[in-house]
N, C-alpha and C. Protein backbone atom coordinates (compact mmCIF):
# COMPACT_ATOMS: atom_id res chain seq x y z
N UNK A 1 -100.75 161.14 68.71
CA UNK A 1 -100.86 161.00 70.14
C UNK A 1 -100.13 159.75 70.64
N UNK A 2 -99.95 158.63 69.97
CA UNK A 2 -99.54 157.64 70.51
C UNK A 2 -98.33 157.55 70.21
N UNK A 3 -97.56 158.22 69.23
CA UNK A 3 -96.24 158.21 69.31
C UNK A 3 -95.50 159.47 70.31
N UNK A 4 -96.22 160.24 70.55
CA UNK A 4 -95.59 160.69 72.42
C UNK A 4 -95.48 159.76 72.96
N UNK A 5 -97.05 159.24 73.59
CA UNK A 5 -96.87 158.63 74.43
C UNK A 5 -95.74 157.63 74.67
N UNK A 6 -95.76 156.83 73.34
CA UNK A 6 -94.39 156.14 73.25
C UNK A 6 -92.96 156.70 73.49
N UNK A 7 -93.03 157.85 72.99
CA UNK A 7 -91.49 159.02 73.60
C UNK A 7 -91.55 159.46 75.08
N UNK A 8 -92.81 159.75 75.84
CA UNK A 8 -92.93 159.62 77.43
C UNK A 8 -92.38 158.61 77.87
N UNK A 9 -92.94 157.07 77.14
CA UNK A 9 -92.73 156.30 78.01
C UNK A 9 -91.17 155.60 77.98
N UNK A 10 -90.88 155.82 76.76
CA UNK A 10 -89.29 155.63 76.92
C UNK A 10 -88.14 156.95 77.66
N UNK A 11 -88.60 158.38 77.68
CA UNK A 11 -87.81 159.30 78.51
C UNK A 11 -88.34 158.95 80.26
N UNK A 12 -89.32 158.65 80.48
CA UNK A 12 -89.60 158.25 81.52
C UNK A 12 -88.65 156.70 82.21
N UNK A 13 -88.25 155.98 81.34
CA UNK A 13 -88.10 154.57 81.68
C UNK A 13 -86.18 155.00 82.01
N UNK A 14 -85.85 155.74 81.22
CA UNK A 14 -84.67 156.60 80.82
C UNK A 14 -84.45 157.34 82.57
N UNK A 15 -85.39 158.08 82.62
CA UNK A 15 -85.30 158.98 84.33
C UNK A 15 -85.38 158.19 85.31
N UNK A 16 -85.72 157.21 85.50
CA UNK A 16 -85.97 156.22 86.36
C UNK A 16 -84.31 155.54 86.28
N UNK A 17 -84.06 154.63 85.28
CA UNK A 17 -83.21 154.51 85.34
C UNK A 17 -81.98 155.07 85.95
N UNK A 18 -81.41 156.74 85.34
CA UNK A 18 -81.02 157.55 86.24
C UNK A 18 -80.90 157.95 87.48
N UNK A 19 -82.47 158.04 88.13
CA UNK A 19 -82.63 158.18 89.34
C UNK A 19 -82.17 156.81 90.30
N UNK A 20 -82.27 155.65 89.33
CA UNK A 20 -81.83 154.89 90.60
C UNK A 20 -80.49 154.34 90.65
N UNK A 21 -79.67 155.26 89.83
CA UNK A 21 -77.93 154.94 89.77
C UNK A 21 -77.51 156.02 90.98
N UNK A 22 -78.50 157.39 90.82
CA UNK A 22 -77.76 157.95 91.71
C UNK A 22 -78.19 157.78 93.08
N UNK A 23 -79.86 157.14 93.41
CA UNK A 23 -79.75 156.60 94.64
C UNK A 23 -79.03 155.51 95.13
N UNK A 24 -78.11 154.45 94.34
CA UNK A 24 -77.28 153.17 94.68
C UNK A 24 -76.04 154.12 94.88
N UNK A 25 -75.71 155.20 94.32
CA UNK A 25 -74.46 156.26 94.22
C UNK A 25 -74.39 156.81 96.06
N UNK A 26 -75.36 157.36 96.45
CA UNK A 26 -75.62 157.75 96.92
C UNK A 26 -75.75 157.10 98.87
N UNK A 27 -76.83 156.10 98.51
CA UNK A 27 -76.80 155.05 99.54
C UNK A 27 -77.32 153.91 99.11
N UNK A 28 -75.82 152.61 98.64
CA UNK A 28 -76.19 151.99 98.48
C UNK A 28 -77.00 150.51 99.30
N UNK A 29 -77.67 150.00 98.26
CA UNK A 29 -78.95 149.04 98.92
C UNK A 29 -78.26 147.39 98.89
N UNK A 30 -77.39 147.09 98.08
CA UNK A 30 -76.74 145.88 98.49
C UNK A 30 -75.29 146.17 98.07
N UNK A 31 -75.02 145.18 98.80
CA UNK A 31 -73.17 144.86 99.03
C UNK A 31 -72.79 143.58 98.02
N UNK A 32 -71.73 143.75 97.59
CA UNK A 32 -70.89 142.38 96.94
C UNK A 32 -71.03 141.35 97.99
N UNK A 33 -71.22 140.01 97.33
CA UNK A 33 -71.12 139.28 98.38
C UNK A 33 -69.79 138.78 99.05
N UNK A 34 -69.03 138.68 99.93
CA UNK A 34 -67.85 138.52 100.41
C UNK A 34 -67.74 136.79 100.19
N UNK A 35 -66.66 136.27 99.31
CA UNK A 35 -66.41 134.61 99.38
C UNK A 35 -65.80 134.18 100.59
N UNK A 36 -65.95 133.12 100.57
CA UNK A 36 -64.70 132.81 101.09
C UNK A 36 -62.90 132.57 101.08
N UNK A 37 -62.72 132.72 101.80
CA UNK A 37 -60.93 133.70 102.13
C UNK A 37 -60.01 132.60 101.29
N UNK A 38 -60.76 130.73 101.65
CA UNK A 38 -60.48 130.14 101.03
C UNK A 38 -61.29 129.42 99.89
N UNK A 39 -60.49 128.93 98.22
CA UNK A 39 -61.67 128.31 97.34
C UNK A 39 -61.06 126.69 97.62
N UNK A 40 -62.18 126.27 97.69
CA UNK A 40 -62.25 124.94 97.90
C UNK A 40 -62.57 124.17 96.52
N UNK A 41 -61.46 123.41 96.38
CA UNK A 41 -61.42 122.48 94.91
C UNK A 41 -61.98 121.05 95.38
N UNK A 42 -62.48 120.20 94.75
CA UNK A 42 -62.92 118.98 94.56
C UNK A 42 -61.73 118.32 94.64
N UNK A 43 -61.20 116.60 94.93
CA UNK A 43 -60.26 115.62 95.33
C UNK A 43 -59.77 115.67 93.89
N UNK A 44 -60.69 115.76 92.85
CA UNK A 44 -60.77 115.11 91.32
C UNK A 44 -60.52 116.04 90.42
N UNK A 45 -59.79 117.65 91.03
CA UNK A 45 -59.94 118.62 89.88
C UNK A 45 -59.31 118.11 88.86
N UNK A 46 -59.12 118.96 87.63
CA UNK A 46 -58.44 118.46 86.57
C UNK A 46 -57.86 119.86 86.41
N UNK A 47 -56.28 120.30 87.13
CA UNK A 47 -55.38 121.06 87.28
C UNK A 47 -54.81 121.07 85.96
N UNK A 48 -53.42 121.97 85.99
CA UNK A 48 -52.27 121.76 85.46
C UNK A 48 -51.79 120.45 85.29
N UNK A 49 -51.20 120.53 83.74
CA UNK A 49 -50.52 118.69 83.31
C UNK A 49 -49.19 118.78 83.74
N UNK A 50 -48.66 118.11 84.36
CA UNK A 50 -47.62 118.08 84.62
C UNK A 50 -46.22 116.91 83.67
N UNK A 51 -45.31 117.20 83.23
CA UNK A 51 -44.57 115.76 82.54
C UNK A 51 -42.96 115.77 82.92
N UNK A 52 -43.12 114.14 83.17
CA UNK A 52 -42.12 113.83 83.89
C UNK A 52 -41.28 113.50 82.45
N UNK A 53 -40.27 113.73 81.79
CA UNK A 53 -39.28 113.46 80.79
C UNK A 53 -39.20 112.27 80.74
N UNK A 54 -38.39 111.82 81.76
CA UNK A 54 -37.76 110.58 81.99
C UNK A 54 -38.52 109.74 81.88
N UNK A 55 -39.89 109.63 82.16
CA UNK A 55 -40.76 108.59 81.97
C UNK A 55 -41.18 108.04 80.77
N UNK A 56 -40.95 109.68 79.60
CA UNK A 56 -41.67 109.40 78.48
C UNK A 56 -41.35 109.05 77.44
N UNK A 57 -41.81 107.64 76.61
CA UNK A 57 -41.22 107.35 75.83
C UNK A 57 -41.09 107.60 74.43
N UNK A 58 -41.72 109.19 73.76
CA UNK A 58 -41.79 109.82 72.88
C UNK A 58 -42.92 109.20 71.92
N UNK A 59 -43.98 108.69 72.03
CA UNK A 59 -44.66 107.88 71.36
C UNK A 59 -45.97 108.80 70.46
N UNK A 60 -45.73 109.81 71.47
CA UNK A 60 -46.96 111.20 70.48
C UNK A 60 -48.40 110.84 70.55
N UNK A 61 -48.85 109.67 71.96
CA UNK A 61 -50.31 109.72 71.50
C UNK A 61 -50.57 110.22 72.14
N UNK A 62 -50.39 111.64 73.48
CA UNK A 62 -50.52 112.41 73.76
C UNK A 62 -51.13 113.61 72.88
N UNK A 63 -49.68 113.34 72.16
CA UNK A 63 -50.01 114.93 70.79
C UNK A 63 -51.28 114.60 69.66
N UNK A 64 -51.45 113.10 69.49
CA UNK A 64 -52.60 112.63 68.43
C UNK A 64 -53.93 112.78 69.06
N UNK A 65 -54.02 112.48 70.40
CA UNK A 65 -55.37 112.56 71.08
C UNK A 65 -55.82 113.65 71.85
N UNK A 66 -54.67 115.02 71.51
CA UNK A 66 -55.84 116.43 71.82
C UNK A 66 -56.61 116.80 71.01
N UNK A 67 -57.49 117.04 71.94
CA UNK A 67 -58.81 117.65 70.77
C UNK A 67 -58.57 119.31 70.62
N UNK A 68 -57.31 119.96 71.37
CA UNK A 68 -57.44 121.27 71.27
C UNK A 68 -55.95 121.61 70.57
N UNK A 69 -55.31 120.86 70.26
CA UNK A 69 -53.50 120.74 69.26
C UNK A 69 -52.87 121.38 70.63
N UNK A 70 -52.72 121.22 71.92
CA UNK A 70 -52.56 122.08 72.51
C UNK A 70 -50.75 121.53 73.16
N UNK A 71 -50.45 120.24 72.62
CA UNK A 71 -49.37 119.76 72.77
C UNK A 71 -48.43 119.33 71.50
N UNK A 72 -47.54 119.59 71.55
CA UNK A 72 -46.06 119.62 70.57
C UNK A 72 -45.32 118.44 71.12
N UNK A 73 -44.68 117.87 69.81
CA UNK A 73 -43.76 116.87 70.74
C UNK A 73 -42.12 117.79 70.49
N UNK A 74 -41.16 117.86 71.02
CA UNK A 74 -40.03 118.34 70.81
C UNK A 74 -39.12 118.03 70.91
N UNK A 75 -38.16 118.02 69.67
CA UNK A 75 -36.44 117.01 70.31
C UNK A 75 -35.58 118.17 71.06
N UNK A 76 -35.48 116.53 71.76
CA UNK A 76 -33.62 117.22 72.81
C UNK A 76 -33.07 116.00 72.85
N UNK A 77 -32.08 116.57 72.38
CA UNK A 77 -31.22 115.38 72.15
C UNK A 77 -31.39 113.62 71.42
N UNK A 78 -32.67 114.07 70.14
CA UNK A 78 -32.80 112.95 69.67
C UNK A 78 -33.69 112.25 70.17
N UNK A 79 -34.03 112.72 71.36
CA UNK A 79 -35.74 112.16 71.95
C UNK A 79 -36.66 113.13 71.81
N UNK A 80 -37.52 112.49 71.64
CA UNK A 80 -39.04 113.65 71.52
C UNK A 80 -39.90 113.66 72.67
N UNK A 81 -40.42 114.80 72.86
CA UNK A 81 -41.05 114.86 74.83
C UNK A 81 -41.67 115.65 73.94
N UNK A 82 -43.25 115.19 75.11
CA UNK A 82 -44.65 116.32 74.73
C UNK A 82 -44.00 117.68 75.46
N UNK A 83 -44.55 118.79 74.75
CA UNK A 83 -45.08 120.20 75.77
C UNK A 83 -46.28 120.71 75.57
N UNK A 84 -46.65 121.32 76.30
CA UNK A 84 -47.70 121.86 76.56
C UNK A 84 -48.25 123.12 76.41
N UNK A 85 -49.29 124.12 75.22
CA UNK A 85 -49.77 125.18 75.28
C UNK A 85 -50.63 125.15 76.19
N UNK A 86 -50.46 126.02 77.19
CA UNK A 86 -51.74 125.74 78.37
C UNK A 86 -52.79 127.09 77.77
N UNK A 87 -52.23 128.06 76.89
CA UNK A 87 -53.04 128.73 76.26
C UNK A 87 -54.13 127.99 75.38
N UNK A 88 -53.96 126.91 74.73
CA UNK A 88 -54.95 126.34 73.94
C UNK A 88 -55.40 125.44 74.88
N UNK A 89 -54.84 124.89 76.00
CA UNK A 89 -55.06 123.28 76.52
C UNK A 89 -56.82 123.70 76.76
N UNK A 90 -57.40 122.86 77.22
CA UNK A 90 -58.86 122.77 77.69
C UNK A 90 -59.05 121.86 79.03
N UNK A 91 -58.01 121.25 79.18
CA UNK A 91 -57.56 120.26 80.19
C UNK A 91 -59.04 119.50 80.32
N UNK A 92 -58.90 118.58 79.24
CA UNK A 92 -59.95 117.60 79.46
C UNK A 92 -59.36 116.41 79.86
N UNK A 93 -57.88 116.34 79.65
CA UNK A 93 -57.33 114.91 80.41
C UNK A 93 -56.84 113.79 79.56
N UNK A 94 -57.40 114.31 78.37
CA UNK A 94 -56.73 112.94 77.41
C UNK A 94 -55.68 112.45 76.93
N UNK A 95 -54.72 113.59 77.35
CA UNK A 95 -53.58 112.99 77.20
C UNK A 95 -53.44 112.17 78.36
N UNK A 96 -53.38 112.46 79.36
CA UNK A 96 -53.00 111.95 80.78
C UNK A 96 -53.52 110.12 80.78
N UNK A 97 -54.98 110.24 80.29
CA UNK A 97 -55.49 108.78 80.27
C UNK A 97 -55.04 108.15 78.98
N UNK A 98 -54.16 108.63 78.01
CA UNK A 98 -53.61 107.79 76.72
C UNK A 98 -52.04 107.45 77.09
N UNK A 99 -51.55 107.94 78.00
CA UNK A 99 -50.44 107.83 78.40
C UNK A 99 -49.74 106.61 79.01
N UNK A 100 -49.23 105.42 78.36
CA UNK A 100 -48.78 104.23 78.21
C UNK A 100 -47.78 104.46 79.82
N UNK A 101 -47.28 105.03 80.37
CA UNK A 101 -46.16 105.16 80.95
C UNK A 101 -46.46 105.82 82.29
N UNK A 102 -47.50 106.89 82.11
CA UNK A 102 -47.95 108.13 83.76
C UNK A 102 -47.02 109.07 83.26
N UNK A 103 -46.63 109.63 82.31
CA UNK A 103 -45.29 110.30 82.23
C UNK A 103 -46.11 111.57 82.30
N UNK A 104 -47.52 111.66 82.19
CA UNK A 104 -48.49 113.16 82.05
C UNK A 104 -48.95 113.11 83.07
N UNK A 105 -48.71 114.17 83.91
CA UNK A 105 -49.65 113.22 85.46
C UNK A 105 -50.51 114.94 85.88
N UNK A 106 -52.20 114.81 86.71
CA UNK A 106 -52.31 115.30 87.02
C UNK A 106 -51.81 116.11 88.01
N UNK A 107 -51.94 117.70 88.11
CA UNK A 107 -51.96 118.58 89.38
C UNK A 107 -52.91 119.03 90.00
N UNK A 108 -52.68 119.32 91.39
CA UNK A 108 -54.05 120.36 91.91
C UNK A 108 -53.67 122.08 91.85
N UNK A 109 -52.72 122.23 90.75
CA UNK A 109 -52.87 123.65 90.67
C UNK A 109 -54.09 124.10 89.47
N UNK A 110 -54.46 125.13 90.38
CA UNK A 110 -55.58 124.93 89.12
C UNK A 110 -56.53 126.40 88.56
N UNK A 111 -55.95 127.58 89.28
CA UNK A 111 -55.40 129.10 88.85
C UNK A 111 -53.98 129.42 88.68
N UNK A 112 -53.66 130.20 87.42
CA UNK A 112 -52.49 129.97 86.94
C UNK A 112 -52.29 131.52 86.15
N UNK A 113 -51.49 132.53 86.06
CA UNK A 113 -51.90 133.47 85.93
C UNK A 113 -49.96 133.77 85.12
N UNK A 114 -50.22 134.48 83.70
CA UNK A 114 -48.60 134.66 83.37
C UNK A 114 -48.78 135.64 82.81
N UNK A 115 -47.55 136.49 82.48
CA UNK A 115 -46.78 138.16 82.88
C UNK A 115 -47.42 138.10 81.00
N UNK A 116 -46.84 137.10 80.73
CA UNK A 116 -46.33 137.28 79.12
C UNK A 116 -46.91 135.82 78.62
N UNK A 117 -47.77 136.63 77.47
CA UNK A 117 -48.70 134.97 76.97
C UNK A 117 -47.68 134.05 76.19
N UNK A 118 -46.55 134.31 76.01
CA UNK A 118 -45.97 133.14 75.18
C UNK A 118 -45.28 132.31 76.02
N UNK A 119 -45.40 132.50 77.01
CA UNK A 119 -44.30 132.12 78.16
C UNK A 119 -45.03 130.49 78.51
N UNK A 120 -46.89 130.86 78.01
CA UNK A 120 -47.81 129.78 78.44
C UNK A 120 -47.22 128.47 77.19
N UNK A 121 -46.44 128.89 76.26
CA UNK A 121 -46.16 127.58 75.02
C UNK A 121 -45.15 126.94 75.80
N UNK A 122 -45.25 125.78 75.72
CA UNK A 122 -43.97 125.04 76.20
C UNK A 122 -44.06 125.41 77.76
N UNK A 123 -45.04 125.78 78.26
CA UNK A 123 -44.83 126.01 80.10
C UNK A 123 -43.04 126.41 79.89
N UNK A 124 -42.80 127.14 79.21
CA UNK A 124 -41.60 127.81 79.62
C UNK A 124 -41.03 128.25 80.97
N UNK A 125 -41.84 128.50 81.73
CA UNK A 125 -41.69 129.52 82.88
C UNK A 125 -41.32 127.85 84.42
N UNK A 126 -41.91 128.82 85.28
CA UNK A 126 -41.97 127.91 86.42
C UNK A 126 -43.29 127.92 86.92
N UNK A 127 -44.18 126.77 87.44
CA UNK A 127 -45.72 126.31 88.09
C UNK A 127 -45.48 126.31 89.10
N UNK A 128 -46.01 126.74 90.20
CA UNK A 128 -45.98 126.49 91.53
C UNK A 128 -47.77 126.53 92.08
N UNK A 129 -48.09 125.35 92.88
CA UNK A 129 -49.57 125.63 93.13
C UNK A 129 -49.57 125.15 94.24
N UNK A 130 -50.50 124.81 94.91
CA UNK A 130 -50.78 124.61 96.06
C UNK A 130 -50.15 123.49 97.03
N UNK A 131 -49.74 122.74 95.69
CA UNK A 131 -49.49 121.48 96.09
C UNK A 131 -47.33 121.84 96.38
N UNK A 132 -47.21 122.98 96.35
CA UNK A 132 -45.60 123.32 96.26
C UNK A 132 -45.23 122.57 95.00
N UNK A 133 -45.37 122.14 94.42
CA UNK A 133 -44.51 121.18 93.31
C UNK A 133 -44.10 122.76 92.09
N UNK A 134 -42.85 122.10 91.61
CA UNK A 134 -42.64 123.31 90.32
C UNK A 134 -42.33 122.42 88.94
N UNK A 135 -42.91 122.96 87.72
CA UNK A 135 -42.96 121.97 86.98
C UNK A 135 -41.90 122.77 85.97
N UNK A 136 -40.76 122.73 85.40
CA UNK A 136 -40.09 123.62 84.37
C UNK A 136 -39.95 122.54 83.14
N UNK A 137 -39.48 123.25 82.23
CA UNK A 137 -39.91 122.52 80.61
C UNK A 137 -38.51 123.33 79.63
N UNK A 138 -37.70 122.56 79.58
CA UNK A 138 -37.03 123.26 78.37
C UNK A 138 -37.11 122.43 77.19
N UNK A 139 -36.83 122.96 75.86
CA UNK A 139 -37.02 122.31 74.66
C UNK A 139 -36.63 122.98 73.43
N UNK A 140 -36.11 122.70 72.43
CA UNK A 140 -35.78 123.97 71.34
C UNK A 140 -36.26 123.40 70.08
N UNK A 141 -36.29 122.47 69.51
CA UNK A 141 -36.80 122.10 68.43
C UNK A 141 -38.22 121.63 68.10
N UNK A 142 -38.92 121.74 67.62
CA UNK A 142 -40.13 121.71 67.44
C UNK A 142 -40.80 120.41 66.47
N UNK A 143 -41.55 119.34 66.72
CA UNK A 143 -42.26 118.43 65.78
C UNK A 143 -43.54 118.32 65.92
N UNK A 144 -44.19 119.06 64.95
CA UNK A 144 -46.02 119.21 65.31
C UNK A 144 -46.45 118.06 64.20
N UNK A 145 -47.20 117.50 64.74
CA UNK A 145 -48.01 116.35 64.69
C UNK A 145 -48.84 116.87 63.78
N UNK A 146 -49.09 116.16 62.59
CA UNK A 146 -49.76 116.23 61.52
C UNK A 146 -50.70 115.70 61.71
N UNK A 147 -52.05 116.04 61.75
CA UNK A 147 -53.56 115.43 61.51
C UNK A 147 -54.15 115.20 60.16
């Protein structure tokens, strides 16, 4: 007797269920909530890294002090410049605050959306965010920082 009841009470919990997909189907009882048109970021986000070349003086404690390997240093022309996996980054900022020079500087872009995930290594592509700025990155040789 009590293992019906137990099979009632789960085909029962089962019909209910049912019944109330097709009354929300039917006429539903709440709405998505609508956001707002605009998202409002904080003064202090912690965006996209941005790097200025020219500033940087290849020193790699950028590349030593991620906690996520998410930066490469790379030669061109005999100098070494960080880049950036924004696929691994975590953007906690530490490069930016180890940076002897400002050559890593914050952005306020800070949704970022790409066609093709490899395109995110080396910010290959072009950034554009709110702030209009475009950040491009070329580089061909590769020096990963040994831990």
């Amino acid at each position: 007797m009590v293992v019906v009841k137990r099979s009632f009470s789960k085909l029962k919990g089962h019909i209910n269920a049912i019944f109330e997909a097709v009354k929300e189907v039917v006429r539903p009882s709440t709405i998505t909530v609508q956001y707002p048109k605009e998202i409002r970021f904080y003064e202090n986000i912690r965006g996209y890294i941005q790097v200025e070349a020219i500033s940087c003086l290849g020193c790699a404690r950028c590349a030593r002090i991620c906690p996520a390997n998410a930066i490469i240093m790379k030669n061109v022309n005999g100098r070494y410049y960080p880049t950036i996996d924004f696929g691994k980054c975590i953007f906690c900022h530490f490069c930016i605050d180890v940076c002897p020079t400002g050559a890593l500087r914050n952005t306020t872009v800070h949704d970022l959306a790409f066609n093709n995930p490899y395109i995110t290594i080396g910010a290959g592509g072009k950034i554009k965010g709110r702030d209009l700025k475009v950040v491009t990155y070329e580089f061909e040789k590769d020096l990963k920082v040994k831990r």
